[in-house]
N, C-alpha and C. Protein backbone atom coordinates (compact mmCIF):
# COMPACT_ATOMS: atom_id res chain seq x y z
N UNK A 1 -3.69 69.68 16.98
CA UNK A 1 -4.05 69.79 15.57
C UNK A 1 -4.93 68.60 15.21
N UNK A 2 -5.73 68.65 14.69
CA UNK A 2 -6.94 67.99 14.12
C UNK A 2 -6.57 67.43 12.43
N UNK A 3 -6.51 66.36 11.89
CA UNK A 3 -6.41 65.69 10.69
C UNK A 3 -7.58 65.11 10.78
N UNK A 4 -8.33 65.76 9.46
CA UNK A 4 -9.83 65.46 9.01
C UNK A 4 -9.54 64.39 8.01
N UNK A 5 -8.55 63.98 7.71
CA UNK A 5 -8.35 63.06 6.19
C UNK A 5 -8.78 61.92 6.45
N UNK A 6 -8.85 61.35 5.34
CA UNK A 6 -9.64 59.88 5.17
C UNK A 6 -8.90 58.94 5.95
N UNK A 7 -9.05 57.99 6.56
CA UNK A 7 -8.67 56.61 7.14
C UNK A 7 -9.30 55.73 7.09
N UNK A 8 -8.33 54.53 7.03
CA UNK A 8 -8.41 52.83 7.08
C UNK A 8 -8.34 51.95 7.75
N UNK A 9 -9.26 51.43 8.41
CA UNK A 9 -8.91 50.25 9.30
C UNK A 9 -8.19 49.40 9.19
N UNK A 10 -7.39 49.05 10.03
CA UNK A 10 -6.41 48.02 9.48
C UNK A 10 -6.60 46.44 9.99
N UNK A 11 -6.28 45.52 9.90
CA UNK A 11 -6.70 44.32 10.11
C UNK A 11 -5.44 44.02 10.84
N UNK A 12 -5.38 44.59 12.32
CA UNK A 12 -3.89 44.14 12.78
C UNK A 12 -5.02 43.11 14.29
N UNK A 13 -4.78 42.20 14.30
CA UNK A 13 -5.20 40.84 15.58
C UNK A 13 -4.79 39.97 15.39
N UNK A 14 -4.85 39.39 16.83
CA UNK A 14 -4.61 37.86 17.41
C UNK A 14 -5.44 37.17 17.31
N UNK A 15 -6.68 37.49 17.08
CA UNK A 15 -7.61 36.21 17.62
C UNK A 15 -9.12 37.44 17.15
N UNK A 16 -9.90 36.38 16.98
CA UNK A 16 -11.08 37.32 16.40
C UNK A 16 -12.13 36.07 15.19
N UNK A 17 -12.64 37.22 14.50
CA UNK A 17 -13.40 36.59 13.44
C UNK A 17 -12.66 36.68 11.91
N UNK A 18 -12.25 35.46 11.57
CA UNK A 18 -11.20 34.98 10.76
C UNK A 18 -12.25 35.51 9.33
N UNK A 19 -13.08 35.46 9.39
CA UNK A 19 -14.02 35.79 7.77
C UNK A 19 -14.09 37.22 7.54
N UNK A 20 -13.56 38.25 8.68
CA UNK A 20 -13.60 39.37 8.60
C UNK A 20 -11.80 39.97 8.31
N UNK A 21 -11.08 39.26 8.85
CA UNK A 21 -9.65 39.25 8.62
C UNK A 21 -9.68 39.05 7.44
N UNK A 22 -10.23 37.97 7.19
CA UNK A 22 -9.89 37.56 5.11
C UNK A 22 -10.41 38.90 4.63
N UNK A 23 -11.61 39.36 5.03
CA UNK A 23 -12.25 40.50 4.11
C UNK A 23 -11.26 41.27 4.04
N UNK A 24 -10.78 42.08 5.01
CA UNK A 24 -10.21 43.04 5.06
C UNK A 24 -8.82 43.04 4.22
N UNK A 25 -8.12 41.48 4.18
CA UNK A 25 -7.14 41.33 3.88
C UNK A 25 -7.42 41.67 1.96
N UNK A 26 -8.20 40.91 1.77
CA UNK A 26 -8.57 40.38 0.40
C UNK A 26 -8.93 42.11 -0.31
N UNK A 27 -9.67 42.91 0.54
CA UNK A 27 -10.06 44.62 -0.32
C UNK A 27 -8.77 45.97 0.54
N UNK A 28 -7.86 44.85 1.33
CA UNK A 28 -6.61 46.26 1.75
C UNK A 28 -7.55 47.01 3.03
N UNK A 29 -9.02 46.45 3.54
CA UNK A 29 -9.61 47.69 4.11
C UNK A 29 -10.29 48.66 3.66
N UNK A 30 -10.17 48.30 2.49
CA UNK A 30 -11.26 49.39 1.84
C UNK A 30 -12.89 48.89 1.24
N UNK A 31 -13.23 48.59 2.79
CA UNK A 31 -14.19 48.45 2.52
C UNK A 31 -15.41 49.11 3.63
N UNK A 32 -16.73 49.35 3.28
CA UNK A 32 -17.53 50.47 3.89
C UNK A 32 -18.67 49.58 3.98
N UNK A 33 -19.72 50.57 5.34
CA UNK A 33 -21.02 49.80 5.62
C UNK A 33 -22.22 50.33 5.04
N UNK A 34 -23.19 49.39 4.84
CA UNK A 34 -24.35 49.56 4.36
C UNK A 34 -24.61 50.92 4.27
N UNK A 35 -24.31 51.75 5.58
CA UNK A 35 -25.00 53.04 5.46
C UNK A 35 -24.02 54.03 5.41
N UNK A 36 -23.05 53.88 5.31
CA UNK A 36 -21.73 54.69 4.42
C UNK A 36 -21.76 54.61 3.45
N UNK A 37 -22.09 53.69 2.32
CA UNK A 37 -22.39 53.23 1.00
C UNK A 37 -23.69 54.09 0.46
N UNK A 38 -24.58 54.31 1.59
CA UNK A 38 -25.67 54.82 1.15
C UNK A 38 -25.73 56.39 1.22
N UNK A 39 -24.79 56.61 2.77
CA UNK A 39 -24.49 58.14 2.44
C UNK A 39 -23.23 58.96 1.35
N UNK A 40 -22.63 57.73 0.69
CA UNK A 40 -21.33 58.43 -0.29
C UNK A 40 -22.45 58.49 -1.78
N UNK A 41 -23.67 57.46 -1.86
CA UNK A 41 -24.09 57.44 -3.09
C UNK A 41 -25.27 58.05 -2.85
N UNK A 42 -26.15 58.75 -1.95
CA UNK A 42 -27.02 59.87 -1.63
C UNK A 42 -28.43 58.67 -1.91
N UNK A 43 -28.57 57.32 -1.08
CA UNK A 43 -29.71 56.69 -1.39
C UNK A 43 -29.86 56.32 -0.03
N UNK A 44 -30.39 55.98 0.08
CA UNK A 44 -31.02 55.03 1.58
C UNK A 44 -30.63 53.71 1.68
N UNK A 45 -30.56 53.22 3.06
CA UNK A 45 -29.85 51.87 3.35
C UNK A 45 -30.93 50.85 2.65
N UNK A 46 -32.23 50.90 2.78
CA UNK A 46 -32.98 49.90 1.53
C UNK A 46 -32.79 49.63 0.88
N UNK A 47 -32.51 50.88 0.04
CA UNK A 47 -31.97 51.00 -1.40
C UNK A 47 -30.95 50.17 -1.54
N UNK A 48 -29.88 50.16 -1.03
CA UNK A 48 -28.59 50.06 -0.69
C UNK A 48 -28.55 48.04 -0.50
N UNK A 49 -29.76 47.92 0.66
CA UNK A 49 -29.33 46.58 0.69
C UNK A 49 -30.22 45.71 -1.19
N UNK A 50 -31.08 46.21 -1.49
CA UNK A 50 -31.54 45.99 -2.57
C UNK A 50 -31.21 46.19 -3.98
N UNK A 51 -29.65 47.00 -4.03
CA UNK A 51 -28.75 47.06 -4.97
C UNK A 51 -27.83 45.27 -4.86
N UNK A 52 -27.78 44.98 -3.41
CA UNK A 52 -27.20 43.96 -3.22
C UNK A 52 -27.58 42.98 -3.53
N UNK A 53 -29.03 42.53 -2.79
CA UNK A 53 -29.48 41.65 -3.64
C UNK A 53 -29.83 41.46 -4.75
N UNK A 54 -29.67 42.49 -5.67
CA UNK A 54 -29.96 42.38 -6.94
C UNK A 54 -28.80 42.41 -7.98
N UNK A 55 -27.46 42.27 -6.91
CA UNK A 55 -26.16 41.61 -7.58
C UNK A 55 -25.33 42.81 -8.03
N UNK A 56 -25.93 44.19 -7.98
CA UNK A 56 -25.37 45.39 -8.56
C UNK A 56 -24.65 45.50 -7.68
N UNK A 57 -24.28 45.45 -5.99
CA UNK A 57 -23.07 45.83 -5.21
C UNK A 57 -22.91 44.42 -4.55
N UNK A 58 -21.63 43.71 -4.12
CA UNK A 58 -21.29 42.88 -3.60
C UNK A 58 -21.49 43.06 -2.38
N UNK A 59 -22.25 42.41 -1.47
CA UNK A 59 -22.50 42.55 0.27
C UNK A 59 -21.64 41.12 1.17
N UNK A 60 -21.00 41.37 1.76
CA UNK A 60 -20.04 40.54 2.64
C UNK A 60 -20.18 40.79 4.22
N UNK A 61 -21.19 39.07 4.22
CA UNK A 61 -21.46 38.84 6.15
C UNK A 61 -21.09 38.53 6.88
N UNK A 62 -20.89 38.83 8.18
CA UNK A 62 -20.84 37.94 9.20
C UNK A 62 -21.41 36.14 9.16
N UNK A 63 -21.17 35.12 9.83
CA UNK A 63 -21.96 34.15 9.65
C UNK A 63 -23.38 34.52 10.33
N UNK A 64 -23.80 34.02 10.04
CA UNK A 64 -25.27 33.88 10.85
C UNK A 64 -25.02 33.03 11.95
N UNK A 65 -24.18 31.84 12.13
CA UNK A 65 -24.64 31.30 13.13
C UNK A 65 -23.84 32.03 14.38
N UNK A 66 -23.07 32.69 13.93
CA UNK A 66 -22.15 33.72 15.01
C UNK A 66 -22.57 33.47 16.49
N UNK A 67 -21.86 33.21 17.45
CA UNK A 67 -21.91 32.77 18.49
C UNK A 67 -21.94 34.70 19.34
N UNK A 68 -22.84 34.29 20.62
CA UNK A 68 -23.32 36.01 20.87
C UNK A 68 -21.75 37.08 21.20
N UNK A 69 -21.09 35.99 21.10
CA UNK A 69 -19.58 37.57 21.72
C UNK A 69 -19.29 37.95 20.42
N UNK A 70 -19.73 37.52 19.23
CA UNK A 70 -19.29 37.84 17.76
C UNK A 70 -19.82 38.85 17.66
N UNK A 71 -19.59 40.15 16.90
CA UNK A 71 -20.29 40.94 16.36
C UNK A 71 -20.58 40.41 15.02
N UNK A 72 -22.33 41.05 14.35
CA UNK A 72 -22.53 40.45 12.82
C UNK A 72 -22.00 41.91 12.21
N UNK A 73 -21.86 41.57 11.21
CA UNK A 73 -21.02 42.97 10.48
C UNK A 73 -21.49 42.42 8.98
N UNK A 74 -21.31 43.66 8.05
CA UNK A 74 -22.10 43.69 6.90
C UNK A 74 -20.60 44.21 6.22
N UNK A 75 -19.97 44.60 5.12
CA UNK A 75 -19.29 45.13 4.55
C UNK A 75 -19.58 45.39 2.82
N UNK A 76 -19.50 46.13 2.53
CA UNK A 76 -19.70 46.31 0.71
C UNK A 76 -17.89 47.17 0.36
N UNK A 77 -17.39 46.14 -0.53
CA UNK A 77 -16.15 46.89 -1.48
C UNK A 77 -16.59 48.53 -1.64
N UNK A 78 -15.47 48.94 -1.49
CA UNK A 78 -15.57 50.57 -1.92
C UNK A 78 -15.53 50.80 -3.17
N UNK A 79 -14.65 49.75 -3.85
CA UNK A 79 -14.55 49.67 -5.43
C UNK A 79 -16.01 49.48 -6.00
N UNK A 80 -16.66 48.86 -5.69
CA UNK A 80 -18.39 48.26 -5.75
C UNK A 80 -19.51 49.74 -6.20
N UNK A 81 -18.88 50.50 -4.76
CA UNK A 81 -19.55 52.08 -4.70
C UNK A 81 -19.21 52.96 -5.55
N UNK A 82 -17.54 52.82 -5.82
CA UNK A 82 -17.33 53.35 -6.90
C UNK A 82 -17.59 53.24 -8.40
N UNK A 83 -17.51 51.77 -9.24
CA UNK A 83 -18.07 51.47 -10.25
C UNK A 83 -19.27 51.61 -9.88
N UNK A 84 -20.46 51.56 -9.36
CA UNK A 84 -21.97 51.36 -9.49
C UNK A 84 -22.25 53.16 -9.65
N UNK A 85 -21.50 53.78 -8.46
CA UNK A 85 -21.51 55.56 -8.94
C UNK A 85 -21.63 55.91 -10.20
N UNK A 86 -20.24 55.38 -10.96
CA UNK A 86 -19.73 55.97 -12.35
C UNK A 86 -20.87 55.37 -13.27
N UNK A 87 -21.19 53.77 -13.10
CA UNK A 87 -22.62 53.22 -14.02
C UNK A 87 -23.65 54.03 -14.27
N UNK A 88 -24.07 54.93 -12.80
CA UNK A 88 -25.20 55.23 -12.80
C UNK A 88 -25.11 56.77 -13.20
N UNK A 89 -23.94 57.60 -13.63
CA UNK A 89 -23.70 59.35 -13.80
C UNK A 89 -23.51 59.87 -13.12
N UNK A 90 -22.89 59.39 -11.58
CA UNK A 90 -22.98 60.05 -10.39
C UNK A 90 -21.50 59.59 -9.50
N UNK A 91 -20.65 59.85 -10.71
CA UNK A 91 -19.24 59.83 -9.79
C UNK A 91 -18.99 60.45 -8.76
N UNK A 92 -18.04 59.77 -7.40
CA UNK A 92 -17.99 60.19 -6.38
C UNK A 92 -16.73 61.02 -6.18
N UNK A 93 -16.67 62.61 -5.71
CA UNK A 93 -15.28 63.02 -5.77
C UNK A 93 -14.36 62.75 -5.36
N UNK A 94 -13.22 62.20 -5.41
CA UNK A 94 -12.23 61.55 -4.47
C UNK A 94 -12.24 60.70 -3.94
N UNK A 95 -13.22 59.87 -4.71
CA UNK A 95 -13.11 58.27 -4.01
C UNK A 95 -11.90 57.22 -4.05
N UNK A 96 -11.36 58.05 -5.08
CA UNK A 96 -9.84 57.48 -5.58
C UNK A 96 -8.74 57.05 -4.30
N UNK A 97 -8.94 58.05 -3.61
CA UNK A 97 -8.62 58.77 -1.91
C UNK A 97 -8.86 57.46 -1.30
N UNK A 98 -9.70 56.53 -1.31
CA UNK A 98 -10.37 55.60 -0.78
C UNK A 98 -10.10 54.71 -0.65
N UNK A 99 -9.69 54.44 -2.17
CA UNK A 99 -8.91 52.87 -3.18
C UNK A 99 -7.06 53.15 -2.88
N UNK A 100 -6.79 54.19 -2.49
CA UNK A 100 -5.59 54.05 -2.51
C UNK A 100 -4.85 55.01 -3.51
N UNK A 101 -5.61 54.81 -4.75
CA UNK A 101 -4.94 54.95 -5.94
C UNK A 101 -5.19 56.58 -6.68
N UNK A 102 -4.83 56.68 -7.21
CA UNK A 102 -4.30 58.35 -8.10
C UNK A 102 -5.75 58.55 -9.08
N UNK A 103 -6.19 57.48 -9.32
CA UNK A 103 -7.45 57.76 -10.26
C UNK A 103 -6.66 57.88 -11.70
């Protein structure tokens, strides 16, 4: 049997990249990438990183100076996708599903 339902990464390690543990810890895991963000809100990853820099979605990095066994990783709050959706008239269905919560 196949379960299509939503899932969460969980932040279960020993050893790793401690700025990505905090992330995860700090949003429960609910948090999505550049181009998940861009395919739940129907825009392009440009778009997407240029909502960021322009302070409308919160973007959370890897360091830069990341040593090469690090992966760099990007993360944006799901909550972020969700308020900027509802701002803009374009609520997402069941994102509630996402956050955890009942809506």
């Amino acid at each position: 049997m196949c379960d299509n339902g939503l899932t969460m990464a969980e932040a279960a390690r020993e050893s790793g990249d401690e700025k990505l543990a905090r992330l995860f810890a700090e949003f429960e895991g609910h948090v999505i990438s550049p181009g998940g963000a861009a395919h739940l809100l129907g825009l392009s990853r440009k778009t997407i990183y240029t909502l960021c820099k322009r302070g409308e979605l919160r973007a959370f990095r890897s360091d830069e100076n990341a040593d090469k066994y690090t992966p760099r990783w990007v993360y944006i709050p799901i909550v972020d996708i969700r308020d900027y959706a509802v701002k803009v008239g374009r609520p997402i269905a069941d994102i509630e599903k996402w956050l955890g919560s009942s809506g």
